[in-house]
C-alpha atoms as a PDB file:
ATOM      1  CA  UNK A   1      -1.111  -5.789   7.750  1.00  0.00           C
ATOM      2  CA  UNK A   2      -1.571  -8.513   4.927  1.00  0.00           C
ATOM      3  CA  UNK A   3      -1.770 -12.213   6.399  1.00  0.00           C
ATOM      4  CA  UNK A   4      -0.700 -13.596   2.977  1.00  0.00           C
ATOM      5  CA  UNK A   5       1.472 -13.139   0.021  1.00  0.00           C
ATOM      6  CA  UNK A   6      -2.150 -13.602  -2.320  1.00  0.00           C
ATOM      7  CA  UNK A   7      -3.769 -10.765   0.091  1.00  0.00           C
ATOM      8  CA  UNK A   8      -0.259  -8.605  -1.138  1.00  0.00           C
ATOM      9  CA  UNK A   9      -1.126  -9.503  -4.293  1.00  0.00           C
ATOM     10  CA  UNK A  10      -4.833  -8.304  -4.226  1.00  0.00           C
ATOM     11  CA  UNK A  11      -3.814  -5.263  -2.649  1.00  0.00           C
ATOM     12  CA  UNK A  12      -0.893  -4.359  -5.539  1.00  0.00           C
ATOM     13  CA  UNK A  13      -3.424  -5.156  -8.243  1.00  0.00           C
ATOM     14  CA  UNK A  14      -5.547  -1.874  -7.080  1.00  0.00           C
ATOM     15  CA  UNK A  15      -1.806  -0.017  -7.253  1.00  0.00           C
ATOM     16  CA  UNK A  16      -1.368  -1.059 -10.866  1.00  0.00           C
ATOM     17  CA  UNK A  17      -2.527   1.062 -13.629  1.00  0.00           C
ATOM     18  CA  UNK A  18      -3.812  -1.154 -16.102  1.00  0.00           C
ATOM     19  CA  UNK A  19      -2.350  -0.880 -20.086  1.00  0.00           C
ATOM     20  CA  UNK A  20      -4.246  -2.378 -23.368  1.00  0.00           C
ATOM     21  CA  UNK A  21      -1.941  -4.864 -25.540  1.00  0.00           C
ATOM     22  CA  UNK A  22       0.932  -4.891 -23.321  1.00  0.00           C
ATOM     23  CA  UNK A  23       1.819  -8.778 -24.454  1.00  0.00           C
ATOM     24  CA  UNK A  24       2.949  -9.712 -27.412  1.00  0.00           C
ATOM     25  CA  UNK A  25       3.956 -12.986 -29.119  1.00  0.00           C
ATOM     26  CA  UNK A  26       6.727 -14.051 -31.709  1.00  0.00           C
ATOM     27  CA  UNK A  27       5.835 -16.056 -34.220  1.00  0.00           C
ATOM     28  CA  UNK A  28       8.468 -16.779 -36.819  1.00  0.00           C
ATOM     29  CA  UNK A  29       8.638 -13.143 -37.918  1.00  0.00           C
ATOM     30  CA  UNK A  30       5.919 -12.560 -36.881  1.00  0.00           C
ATOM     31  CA  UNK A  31       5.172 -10.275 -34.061  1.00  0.00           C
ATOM     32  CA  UNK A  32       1.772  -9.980 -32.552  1.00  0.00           C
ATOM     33  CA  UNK A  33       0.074  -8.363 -29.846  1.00  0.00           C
ATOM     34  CA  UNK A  34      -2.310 -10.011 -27.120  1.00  0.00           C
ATOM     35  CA  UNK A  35      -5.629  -8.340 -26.680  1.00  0.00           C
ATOM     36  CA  UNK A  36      -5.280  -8.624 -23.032  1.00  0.00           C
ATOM     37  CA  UNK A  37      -5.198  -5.880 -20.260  1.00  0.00           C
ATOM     38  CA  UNK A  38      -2.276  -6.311 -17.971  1.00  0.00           C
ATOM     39  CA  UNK A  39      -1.597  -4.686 -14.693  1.00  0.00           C
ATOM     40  CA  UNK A  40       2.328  -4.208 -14.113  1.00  0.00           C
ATOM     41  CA  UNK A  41       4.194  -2.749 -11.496  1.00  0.00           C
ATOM     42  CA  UNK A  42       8.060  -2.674 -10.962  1.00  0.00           C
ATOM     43  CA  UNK A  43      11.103  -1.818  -8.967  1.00  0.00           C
ATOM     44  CA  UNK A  44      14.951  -2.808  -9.337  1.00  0.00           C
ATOM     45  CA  UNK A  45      14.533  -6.362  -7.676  1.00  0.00           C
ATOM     46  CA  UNK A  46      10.937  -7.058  -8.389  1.00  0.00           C
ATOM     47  CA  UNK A  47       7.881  -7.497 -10.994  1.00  0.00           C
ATOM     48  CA  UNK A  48       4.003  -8.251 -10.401  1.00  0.00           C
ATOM     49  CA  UNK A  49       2.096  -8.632 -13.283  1.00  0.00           C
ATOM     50  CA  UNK A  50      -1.411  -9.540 -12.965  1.00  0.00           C
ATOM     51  CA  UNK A  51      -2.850 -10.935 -16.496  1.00  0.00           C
ATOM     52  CA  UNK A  52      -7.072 -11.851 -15.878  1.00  0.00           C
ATOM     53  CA  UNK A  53      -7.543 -13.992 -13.566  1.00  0.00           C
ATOM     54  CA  UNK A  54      -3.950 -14.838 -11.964  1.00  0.00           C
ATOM     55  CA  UNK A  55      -1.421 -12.279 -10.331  1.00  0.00           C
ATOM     56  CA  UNK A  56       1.809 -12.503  -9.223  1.00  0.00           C
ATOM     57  CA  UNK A  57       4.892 -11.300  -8.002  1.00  0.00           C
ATOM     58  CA  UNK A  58       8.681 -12.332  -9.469  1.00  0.00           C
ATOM     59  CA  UNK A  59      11.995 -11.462  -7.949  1.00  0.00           C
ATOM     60  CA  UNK A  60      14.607 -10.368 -10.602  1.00  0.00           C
ATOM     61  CA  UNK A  61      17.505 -12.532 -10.596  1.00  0.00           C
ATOM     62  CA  UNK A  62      20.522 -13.312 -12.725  1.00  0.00           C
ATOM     63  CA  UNK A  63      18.620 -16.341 -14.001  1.00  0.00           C
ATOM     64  CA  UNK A  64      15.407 -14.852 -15.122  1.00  0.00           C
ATOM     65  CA  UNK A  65      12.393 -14.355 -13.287  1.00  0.00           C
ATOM     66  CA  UNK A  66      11.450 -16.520 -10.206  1.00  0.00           C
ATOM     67  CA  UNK A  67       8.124 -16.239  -8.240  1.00  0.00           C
ATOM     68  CA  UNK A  68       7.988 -14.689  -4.463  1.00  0.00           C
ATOM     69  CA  UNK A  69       6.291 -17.210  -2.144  1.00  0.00           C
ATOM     70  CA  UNK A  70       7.548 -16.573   1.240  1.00  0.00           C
ATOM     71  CA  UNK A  71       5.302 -13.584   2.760  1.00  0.00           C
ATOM     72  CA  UNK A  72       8.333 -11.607   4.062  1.00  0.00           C
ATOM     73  CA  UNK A  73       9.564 -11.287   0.364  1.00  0.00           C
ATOM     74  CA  UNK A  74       6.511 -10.380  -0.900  1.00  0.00           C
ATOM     75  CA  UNK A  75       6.035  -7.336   2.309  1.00  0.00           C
ATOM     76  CA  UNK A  76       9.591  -6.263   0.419  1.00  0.00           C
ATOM     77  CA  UNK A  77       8.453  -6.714  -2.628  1.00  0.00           C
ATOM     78  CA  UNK A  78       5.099  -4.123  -1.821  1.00  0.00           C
ATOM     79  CA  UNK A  79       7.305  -1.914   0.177  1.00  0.00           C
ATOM     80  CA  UNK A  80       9.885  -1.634  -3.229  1.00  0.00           C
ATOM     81  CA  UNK A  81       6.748  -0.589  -4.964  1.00  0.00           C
ATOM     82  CA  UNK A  82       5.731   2.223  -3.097  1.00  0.00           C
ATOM     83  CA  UNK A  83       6.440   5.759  -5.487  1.00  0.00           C
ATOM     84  CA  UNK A  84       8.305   8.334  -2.960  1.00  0.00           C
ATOM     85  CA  UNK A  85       6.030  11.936  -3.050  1.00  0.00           C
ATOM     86  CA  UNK A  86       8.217  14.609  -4.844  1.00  0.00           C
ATOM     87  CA  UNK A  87       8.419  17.116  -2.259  1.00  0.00           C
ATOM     88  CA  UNK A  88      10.054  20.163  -3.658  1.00  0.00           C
ATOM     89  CA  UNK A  89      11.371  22.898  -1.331  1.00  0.00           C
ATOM     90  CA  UNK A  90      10.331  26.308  -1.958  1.00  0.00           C
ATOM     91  CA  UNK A  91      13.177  28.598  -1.284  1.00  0.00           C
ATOM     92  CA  UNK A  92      12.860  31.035   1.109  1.00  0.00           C
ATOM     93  CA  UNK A  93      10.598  34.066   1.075  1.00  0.00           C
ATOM     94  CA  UNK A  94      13.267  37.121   1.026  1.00  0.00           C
ATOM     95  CA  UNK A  95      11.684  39.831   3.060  1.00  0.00           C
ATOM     96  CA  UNK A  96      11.076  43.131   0.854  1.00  0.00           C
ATOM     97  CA  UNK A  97      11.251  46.237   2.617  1.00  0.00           C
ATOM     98  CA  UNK A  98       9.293  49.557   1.855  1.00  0.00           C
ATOM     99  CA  UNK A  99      11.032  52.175   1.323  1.00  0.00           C
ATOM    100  CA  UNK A 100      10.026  55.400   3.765  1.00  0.00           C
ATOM    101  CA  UNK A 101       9.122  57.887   1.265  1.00  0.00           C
ATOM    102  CA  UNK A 102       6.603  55.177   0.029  1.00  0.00           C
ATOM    103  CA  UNK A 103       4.767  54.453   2.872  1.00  0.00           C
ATOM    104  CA  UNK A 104       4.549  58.153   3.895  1.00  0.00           C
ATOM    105  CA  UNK A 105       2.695  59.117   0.242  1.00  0.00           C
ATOM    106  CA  UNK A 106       0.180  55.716   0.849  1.00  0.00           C
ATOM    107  CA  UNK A 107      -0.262  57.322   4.455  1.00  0.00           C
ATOM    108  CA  UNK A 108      -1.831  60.206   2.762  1.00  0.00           C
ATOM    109  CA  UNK A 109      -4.296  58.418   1.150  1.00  0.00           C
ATOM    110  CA  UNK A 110      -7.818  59.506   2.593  1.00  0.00           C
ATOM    111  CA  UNK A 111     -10.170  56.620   4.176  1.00  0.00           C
ATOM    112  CA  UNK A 112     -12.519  55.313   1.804  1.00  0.00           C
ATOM    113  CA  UNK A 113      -9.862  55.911  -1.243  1.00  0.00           C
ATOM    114  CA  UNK A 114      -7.243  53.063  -2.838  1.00  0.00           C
ATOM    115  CA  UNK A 115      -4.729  53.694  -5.471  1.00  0.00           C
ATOM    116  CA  UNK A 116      -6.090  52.479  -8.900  1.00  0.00           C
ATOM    117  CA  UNK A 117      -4.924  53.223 -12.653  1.00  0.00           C
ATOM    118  CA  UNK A 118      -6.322  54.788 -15.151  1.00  0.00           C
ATOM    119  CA  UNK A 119      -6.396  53.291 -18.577  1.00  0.00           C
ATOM    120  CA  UNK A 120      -3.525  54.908 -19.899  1.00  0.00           C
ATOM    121  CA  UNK A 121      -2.076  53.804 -16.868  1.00  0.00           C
ATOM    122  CA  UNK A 122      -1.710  56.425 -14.506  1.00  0.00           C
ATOM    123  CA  UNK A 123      -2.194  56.147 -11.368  1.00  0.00           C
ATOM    124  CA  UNK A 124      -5.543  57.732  -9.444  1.00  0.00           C
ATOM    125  CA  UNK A 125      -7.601  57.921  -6.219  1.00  0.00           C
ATOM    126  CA  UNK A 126     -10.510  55.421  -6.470  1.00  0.00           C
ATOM    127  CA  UNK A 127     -13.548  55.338  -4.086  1.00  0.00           C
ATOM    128  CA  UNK A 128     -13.121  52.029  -2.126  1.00  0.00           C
ATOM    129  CA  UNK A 129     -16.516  49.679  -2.974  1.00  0.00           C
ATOM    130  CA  UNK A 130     -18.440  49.182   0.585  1.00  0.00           C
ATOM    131  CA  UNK A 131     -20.972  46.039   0.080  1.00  0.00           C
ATOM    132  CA  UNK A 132     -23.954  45.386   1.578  1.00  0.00           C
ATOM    133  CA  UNK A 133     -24.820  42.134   4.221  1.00  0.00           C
ATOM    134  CA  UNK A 134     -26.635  39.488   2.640  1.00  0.00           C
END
């Protein structure tokens, strides 16, 4: 568990995918971009940017932006953070009987024969391939 909100920090820094001219800057009319590689992460209540060679984490407020300094704020803060795995459920396998007839003409297929096609299609007896130990 992290003693401090800088070790939170550190750790959320490694979480952060990093993105090339991120920043940019008004000038007049002007708008320009920062050559600077920024880490960001974000959730509904909070930000943490890192920006070489300070990090930190803001709470989103009706104000603006204000920064996290109390280390119970900044476990919520990581814990907002965290991406939920997509777990979809498969549906369930529906059981596919064989019909009789069909499994009485596979019966009758001698040992050492499978059922192969032809290359018009057709189906054929095939002598099974028996390999060798290495």
């Amino acid at each position: 568990m992290a003693k401090t909100v800088q070790d939170i920090e550190r750790a959320l820094k490694l979480k952060a995918e990093p993105k090339n001219q991120a920043l940019t800057l008004r000038l007049g009319t002007k708008k320009l971009t920062l050559p600077f590689e920024i880490r960001l992460l974000s959730s509904n209540d909070y930000v943490f940017v890192h920006i070489p060679p300070t990090a930190g984490i803001l709470k989103v407020t009706d104000k603006g932006l204000t920064p996290v300094g109390k280390m119970d704020e900044a476990q919520n803060a990581a814990a907002s953070f965290r991406q939920k795995r997509k777990r979809g459920s498969r549906p369930a396998a529906k059981s596919v009987e064989m019909p009789s007839d069909l499994a009485a003409v596979l019966k009758k297929i001698p040992a050492g024969y499978k059922l192969g096609y032809d290359a018009k299609g057709a189906p054929r007896l095939v002598k099974t391939r028996k390999r060798g130990k290495k």
